[in-house]
Protein backbone atom coordinates (compact mmCIF):
# COMPACT_ATOMS: atom_id res chain seq x y z
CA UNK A 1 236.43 0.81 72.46
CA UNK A 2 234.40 3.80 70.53
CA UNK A 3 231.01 4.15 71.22
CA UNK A 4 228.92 6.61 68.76
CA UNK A 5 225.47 7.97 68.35
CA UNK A 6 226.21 9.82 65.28
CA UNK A 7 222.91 11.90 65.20
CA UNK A 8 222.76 13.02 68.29
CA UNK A 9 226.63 13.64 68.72
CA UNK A 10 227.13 11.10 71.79
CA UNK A 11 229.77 8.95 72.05
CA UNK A 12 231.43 6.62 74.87
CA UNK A 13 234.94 7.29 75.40
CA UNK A 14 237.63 6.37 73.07
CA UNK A 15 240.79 3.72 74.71
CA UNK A 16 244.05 4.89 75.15
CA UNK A 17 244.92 3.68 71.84
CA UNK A 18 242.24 5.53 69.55
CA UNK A 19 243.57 8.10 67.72
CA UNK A 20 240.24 10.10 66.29
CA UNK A 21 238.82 12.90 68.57
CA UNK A 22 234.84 11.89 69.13
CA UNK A 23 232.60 14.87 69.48
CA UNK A 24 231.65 14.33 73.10
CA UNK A 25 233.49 11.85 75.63
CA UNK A 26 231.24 11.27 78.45
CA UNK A 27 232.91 8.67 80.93
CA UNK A 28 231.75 5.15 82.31
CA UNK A 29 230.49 5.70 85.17
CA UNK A 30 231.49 2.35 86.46
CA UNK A 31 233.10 -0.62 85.19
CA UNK A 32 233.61 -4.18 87.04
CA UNK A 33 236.27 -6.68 86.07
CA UNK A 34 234.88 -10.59 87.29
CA UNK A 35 238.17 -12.50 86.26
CA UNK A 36 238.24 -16.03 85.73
CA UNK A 37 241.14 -16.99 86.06
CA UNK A 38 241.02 -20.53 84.71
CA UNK A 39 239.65 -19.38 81.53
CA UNK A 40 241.82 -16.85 80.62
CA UNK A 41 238.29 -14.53 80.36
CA UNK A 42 236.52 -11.66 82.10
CA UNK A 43 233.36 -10.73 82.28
CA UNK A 44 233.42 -6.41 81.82
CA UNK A 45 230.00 -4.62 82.87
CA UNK A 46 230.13 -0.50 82.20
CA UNK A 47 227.75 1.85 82.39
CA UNK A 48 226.53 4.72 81.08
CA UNK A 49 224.48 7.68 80.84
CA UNK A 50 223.04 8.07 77.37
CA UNK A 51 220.63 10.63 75.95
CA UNK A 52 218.47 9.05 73.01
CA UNK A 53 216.48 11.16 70.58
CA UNK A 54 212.58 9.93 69.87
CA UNK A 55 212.72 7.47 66.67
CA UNK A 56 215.81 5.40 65.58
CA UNK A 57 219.54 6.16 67.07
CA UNK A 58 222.56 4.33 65.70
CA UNK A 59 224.81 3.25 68.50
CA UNK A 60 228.41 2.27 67.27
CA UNK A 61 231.06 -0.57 68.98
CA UNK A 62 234.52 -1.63 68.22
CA UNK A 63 236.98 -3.71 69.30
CA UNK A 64 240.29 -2.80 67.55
CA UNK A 65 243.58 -3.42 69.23
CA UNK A 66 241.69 -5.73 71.96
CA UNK A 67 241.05 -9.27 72.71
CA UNK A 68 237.12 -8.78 73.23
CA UNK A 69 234.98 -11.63 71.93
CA UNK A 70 232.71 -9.69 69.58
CA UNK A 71 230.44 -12.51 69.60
CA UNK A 72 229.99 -11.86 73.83
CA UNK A 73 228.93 -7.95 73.55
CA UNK A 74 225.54 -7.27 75.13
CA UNK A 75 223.60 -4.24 75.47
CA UNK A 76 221.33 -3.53 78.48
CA UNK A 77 218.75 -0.61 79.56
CA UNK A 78 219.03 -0.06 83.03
CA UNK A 79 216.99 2.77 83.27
CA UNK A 80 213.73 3.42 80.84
CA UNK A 81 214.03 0.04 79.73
CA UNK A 82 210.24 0.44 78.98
CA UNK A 83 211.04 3.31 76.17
CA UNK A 84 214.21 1.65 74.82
CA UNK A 85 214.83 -1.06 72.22
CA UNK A 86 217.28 -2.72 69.93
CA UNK A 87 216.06 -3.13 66.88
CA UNK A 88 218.84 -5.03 65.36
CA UNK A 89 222.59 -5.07 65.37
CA UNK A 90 224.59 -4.82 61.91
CA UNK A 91 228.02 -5.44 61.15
CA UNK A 92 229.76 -3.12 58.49
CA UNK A 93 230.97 -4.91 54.96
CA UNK A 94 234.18 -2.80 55.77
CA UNK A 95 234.85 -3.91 58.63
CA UNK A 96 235.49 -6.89 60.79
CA UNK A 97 236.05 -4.47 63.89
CA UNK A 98 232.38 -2.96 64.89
CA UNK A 99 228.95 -3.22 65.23
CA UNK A 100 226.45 -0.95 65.19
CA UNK A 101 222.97 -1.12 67.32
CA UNK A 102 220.21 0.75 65.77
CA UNK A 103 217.95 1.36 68.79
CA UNK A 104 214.52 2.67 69.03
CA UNK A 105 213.29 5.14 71.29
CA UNK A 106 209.20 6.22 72.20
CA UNK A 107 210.39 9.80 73.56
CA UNK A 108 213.60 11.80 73.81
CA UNK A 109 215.11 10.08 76.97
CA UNK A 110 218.14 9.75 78.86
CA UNK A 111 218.83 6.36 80.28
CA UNK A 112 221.49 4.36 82.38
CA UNK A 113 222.89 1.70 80.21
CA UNK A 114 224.77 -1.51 80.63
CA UNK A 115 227.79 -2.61 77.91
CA UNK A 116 228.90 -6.32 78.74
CA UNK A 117 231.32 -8.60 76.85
CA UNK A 118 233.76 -11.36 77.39
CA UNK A 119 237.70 -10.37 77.08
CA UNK A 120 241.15 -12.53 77.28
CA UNK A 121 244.20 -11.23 78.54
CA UNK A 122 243.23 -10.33 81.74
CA UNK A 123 244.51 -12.31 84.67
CA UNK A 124 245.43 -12.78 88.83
CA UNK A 125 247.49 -13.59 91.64
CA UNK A 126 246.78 -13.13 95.15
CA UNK A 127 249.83 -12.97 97.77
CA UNK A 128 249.31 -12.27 101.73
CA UNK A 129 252.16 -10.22 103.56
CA UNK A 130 251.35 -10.97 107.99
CA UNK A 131 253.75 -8.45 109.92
CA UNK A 132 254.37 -10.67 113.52
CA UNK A 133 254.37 -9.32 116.82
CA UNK A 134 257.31 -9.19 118.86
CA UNK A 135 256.34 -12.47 120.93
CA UNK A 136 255.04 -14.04 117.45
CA UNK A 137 251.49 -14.47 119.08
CA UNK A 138 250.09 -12.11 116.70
CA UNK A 139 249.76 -10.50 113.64
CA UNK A 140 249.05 -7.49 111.22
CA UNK A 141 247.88 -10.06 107.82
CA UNK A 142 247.70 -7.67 104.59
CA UNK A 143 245.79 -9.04 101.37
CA UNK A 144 247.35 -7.86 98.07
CA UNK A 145 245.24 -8.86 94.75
CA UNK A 146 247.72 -8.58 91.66
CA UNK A 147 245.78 -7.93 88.06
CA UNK A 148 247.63 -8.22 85.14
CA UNK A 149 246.16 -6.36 81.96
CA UNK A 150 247.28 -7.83 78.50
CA UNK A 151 243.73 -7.04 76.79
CA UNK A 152 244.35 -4.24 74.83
CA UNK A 153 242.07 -2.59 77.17
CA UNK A 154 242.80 0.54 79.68
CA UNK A 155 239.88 0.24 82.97
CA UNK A 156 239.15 3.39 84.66
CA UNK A 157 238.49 3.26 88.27
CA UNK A 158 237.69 -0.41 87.50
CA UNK A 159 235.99 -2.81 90.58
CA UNK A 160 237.44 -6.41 90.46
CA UNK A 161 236.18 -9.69 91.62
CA UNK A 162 238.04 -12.89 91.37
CA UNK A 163 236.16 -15.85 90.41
CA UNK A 164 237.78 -19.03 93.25
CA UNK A 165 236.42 -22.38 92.63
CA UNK A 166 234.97 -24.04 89.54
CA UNK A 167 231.78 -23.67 87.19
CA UNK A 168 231.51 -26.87 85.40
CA UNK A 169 230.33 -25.73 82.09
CA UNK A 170 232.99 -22.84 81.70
CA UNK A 171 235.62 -25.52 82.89
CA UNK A 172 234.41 -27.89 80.04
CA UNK A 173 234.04 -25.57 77.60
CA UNK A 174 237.81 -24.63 78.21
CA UNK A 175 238.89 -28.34 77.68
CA UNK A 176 237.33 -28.14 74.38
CA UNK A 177 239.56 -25.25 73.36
CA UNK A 178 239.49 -24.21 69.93
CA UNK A 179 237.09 -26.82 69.02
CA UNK A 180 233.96 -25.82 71.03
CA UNK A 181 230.88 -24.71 68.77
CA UNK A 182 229.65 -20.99 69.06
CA UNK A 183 227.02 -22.72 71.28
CA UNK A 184 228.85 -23.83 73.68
CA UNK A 185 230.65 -20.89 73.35
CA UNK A 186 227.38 -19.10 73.91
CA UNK A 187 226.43 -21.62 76.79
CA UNK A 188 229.49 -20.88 78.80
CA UNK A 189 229.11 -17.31 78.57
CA UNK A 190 225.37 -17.81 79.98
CA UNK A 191 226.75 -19.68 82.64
CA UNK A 192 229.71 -16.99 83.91
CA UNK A 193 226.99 -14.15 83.40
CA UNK A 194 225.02 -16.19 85.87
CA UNK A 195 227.34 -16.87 87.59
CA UNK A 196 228.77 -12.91 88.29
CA UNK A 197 224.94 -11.82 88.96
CA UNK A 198 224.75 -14.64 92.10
CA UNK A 199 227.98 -13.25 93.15
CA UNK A 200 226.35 -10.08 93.89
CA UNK A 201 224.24 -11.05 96.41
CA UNK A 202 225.33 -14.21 98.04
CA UNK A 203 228.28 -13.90 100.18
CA UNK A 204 229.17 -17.48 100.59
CA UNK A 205 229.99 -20.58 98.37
CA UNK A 206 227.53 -21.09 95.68
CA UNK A 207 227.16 -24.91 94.93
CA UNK A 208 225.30 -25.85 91.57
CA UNK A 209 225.56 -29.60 90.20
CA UNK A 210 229.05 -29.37 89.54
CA UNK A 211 230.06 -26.62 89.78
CA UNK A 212 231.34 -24.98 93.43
CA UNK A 213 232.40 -21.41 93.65
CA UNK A 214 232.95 -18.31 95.29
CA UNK A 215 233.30 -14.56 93.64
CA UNK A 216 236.10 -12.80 96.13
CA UNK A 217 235.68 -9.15 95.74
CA UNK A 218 238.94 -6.61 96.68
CA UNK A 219 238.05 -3.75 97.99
CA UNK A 220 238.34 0.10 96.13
CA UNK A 221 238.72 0.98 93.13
CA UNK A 222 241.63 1.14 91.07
CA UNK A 223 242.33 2.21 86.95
CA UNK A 224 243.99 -1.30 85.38
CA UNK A 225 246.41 0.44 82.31
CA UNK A 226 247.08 -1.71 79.76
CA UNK A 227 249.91 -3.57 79.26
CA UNK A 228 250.74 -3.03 83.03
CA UNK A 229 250.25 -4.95 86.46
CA UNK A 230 248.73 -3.72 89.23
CA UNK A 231 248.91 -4.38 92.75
CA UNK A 232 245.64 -4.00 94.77
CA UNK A 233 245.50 -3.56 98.78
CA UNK A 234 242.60 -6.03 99.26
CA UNK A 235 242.14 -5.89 102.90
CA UNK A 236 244.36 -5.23 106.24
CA UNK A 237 243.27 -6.82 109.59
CA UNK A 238 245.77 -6.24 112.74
CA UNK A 239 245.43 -8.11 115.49
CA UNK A 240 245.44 -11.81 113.65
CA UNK A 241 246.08 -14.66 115.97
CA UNK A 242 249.13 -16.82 115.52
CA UNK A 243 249.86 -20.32 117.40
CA UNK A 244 253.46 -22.03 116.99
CA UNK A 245 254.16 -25.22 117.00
CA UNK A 246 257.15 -26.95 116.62
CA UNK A 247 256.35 -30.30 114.45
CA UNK A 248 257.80 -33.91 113.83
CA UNK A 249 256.07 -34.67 110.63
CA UNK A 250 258.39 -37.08 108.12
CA UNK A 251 256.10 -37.16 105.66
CA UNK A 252 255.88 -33.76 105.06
CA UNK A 253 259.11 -31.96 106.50
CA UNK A 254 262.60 -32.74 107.54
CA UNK A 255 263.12 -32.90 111.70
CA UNK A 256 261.66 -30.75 113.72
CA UNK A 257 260.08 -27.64 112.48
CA UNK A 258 258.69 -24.71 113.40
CA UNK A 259 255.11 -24.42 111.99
CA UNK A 260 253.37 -20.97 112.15
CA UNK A 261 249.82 -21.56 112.24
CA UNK A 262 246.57 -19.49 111.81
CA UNK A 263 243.15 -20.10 110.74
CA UNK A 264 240.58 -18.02 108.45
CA UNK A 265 237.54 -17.95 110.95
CA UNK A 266 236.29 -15.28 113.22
CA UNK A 267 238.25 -16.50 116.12
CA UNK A 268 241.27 -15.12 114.16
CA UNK A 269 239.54 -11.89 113.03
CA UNK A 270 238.88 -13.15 109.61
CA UNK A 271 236.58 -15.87 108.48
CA UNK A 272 234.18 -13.25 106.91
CA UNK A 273 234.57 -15.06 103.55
CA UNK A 274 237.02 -17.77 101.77
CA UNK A 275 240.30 -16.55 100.28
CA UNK A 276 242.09 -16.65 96.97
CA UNK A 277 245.03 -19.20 96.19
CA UNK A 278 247.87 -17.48 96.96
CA UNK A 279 251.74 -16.89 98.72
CA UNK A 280 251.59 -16.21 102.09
CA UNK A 281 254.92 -14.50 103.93
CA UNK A 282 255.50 -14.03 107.14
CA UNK A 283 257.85 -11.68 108.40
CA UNK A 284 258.84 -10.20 111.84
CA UNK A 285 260.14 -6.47 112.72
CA UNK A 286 263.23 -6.23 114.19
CA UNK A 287 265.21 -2.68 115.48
CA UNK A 288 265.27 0.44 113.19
CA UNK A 289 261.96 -0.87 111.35
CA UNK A 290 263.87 -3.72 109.52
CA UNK A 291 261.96 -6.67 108.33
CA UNK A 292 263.43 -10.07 108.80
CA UNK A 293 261.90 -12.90 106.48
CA UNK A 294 260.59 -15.50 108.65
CA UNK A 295 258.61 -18.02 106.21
CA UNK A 296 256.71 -18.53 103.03
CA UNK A 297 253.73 -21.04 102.15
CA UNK A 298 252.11 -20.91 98.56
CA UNK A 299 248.00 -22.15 99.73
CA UNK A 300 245.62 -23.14 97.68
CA UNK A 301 242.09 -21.53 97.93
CA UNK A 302 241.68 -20.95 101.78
CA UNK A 303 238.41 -22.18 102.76
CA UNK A 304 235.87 -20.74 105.69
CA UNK A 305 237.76 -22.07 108.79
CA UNK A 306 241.12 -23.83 106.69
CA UNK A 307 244.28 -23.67 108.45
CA UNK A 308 247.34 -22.45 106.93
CA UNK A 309 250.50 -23.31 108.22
CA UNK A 310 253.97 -21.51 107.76
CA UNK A 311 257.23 -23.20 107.55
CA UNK A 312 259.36 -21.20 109.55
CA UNK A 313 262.32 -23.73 109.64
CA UNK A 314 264.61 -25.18 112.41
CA UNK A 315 264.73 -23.45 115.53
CA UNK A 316 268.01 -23.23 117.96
CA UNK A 317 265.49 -22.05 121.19
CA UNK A 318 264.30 -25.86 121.30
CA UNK A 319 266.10 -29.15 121.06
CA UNK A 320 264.55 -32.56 120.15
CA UNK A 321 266.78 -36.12 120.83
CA UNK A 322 265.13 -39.46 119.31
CA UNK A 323 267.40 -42.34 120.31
CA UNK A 324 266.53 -46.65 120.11
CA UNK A 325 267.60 -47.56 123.53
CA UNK A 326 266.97 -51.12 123.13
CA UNK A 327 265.95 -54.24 120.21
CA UNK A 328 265.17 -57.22 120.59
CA UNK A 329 263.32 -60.40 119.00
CA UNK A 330 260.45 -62.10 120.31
CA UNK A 331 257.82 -64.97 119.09
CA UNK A 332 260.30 -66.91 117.11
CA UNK A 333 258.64 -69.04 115.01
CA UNK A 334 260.15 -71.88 112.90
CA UNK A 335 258.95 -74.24 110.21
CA UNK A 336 260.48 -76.63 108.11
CA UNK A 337 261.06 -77.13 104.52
CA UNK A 338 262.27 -80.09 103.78
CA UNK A 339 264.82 -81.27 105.92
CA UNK A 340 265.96 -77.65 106.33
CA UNK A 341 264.33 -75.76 109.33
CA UNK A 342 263.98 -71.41 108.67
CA UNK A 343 262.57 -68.80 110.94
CA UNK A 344 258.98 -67.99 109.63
CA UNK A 345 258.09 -65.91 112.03
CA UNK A 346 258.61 -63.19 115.09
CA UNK A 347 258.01 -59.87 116.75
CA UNK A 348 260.60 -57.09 117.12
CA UNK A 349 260.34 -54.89 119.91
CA UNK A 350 262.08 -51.68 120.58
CA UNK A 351 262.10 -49.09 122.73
CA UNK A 352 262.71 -45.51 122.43
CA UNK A 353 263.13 -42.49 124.39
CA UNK A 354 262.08 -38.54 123.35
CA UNK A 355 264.05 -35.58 124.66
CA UNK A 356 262.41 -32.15 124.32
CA UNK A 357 263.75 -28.73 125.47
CA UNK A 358 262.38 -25.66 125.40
CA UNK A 359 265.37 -22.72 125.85
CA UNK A 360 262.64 -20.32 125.05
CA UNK A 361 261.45 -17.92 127.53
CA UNK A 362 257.35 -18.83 126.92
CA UNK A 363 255.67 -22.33 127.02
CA UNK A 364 255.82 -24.00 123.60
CA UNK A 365 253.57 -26.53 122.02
CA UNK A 366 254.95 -29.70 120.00
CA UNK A 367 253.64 -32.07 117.66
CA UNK A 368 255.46 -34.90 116.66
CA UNK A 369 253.87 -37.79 114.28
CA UNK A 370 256.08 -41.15 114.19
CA UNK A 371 255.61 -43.32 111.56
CA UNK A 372 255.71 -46.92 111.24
CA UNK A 373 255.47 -49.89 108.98
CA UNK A 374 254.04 -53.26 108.97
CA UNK A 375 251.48 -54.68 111.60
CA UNK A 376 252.40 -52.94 114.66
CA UNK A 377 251.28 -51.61 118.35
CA UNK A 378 252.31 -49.04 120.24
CA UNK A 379 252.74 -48.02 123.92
CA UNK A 380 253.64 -45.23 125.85
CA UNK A 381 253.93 -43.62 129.12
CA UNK A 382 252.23 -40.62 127.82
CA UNK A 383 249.17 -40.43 126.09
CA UNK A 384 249.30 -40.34 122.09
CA UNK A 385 246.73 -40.54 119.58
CA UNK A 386 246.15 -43.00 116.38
CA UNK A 387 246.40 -40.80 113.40
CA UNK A 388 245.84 -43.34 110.69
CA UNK A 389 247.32 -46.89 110.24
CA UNK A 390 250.69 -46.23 110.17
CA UNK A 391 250.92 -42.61 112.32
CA UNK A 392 251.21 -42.18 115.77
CA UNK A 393 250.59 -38.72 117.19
CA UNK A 394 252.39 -37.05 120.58
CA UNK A 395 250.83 -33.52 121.14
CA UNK A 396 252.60 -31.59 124.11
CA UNK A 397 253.44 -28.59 125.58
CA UNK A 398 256.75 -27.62 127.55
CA UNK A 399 257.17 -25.37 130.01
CA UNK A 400 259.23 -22.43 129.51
CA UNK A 401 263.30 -23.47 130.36
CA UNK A 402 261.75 -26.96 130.52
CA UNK A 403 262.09 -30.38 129.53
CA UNK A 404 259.92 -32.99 128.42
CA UNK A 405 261.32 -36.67 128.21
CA UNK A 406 259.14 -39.40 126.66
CA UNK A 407 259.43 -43.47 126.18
CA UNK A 408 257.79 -45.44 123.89
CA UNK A 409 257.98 -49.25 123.25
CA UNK A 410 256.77 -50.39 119.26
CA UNK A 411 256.18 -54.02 118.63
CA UNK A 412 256.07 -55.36 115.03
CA UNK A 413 255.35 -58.50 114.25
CA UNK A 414 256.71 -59.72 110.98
CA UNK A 415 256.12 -62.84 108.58
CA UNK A 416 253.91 -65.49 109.64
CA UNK A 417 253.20 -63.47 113.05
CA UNK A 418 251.50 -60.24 111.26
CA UNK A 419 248.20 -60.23 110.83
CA UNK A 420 246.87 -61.22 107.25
């Protein structure tokens, strides 16, 4: 973008990509990227330190070789505001690629000033790399924010926010696509400006009708080149809390597996906000600094106090037998039809028996879910909970070297015995 105050010889800096040489190149002296993602749009606020001559000053913008929406470009006295004003902002008959602001000032003044507009082509993806512990109870968890920078666009020493969650009016403006109105156009952009300013100063979800989100902010400051990606170091917390639990869950994974489980509160030294969607790997350090791959879950946005849970796979240091040890029918119920005589009802009833071993060297915890169909009850030696209608929950911990054996008896009743 080129910024120009051609009587008084100011001018913002030029992009990468602007050939000319502008008489003075004073630098932003910020600039914050709030992506939304969903959109395909950010929301770019710079500043900078202007001098203005008393009377009229011509202030030039342009968009060349970008993706800015010149309808979206705002200007904004941060300073002086009192001694500063836009008269009007023309658009050259040459050109479809600037604007210029003619803008009145009382006195010769310097003043802070804000440039905000709405640009595509800027995009994110969050991934989280946790480093385990040598007895897998802990963890080092490292947040990495990935922005990729198609605008056109080069953003010095840029601060970005992610936008996780959902405005309603930007999210229904987007269905529209190319057939929304300039209004609505206009109305959406209202609504992510407002949006980005509440983000400053609330730290937690921001519910409005029906919209719900949250504006994640990474840490630092990095320069986004264009036409590159760039990796951000969002946070790094050591010291993260991490249960395992080996889990019988056939809905959801195949035999027994070994879940590695942490949660995003304070108890786990984290908690102090929601997180992106993203991949989270786990690895663990073996001899000579090597990391082994352990496990890999992609999340969606990680609520205040969510759960996430690893899939670390099979594991050799426990063993897990299931076996029907006996069937039988009960109940028998006949009717006729006819002169012909069928069974119309009866209960089957089996019982089964639960082998766990634990070869590891530490106490480990187990979940296991049984499912089952039909109109049922269930019994057991050992306590288990009623997860839903059809699930059956067993939640138990083995010794170290130990063994855990468990029988259960199901009975299901079936035609004219199940319950209607």
């Amino acid at each position: 973008m080129r910024w120009l105050i051609p009587a008084l010889m100011i001018a913002l800096a030029a992009p990468a990509f602007a050939k000319e040489e502008l008489v003075t190149l004073p630098t932003r002296n910020t600039v914050q990227l709030t992506i939304y993602n969903s959109v395909d749009l950010t929301l770019v606020r710079e500043t900078r330190n202007l001098t203005f001559k008393k009377g009229n000053n011509r202030l030039q913008f342009s968009w060349a070789n970008t993706l800015i929406d010149p309808t979206s470009v705002e200007f904004r006295a941060l300073t002086n505001p009192d001694k500063i004003e836009v008269l009007d902002t023309s658009y050259p008959a040459q050109s479809n690629q600037m604007l210029i602001w003619t803008i009145s000032a009382e006195e010769a003044v310097s003043a802070n000033v804000e440039i905000s507009y709405f640009t595509s082509g800027i995009s994110w993806s969050a991934e989280y790399h946790g480093v385990l512990a040598a007895d897998e109870g802990s963890m080092t968890l490292t947040a990495y924010v990935t922005v990729h920078n198609r605008s056109g666009e080069e953003y010095e020493d840029a601060s970005v926010r992610l936008v996780v969650g959902t405005i309603n009016i930007v999210e229904e403006i987007a269905r529209l696509a190319g057939g929304a109105s300039q209004g609505q156009r206009e109305e959406a952009y209202r609504g992510m400006r407002d949006a980005a300013k509440s983000g400053d100063s609330k730290k937690d979800i921001v519910k409005e009708g029906l919209s719900e989100y949250y504006i994640y902010t990474v840490e630092g400051k990095e320069t986004i080149p264009d036409k590159w990606s760039k990796r951000l170091e969002s946070f790094v917390q050591p010291g993260v809390p991490v249960r395992t639990v080996y889990t019988l869950d056939p809905m959801k994974y195949s035999g027994l597996t070994r879940l590695l489980t942490f949660k995003n509160d304070e108890a786990h030294k984290l908690g102090k906000e929601p997180l992106p969607a993203g991949i989270v790997r786990l690895y663990k350090q073996h001899a000579g600094n090597r990391l082994g791959y352990v496990g890999a879950v992609a999340t969606e946005y990680i609520a205040k106090k969510d759960e996430v849970k690893v899939n670390a796979g099979a594991d050799l240091e426990v063993s897990f037998k299931h076996t029907r040890r006996s069937l039988k029918k009960e109940n028998l119920v006949f009717q006729w039809s006819g002169n012909r005589q069928y069974l119309a009802g009866w209960d089957t009833v089996e019982t089964f028996h639960i082998e766990l071993k634990n070869f590891r060297s530490r106490n480990s915890e187990f979940e296991l879910n049984l499912v089952f169909n039909g109109d049922f009850t269930f019994t057991s030696e050992i306590a288990s909970t009623k997860v839903d209608y059809r699930t059956q929950r067993f939640t138990q911990t083995v010794n170290a070297n130990g063994k855990l054996e468990i029988t259960y008896v199901v009975r299901t009743r079936n035609g004219s015995n199940a319950k209607k």
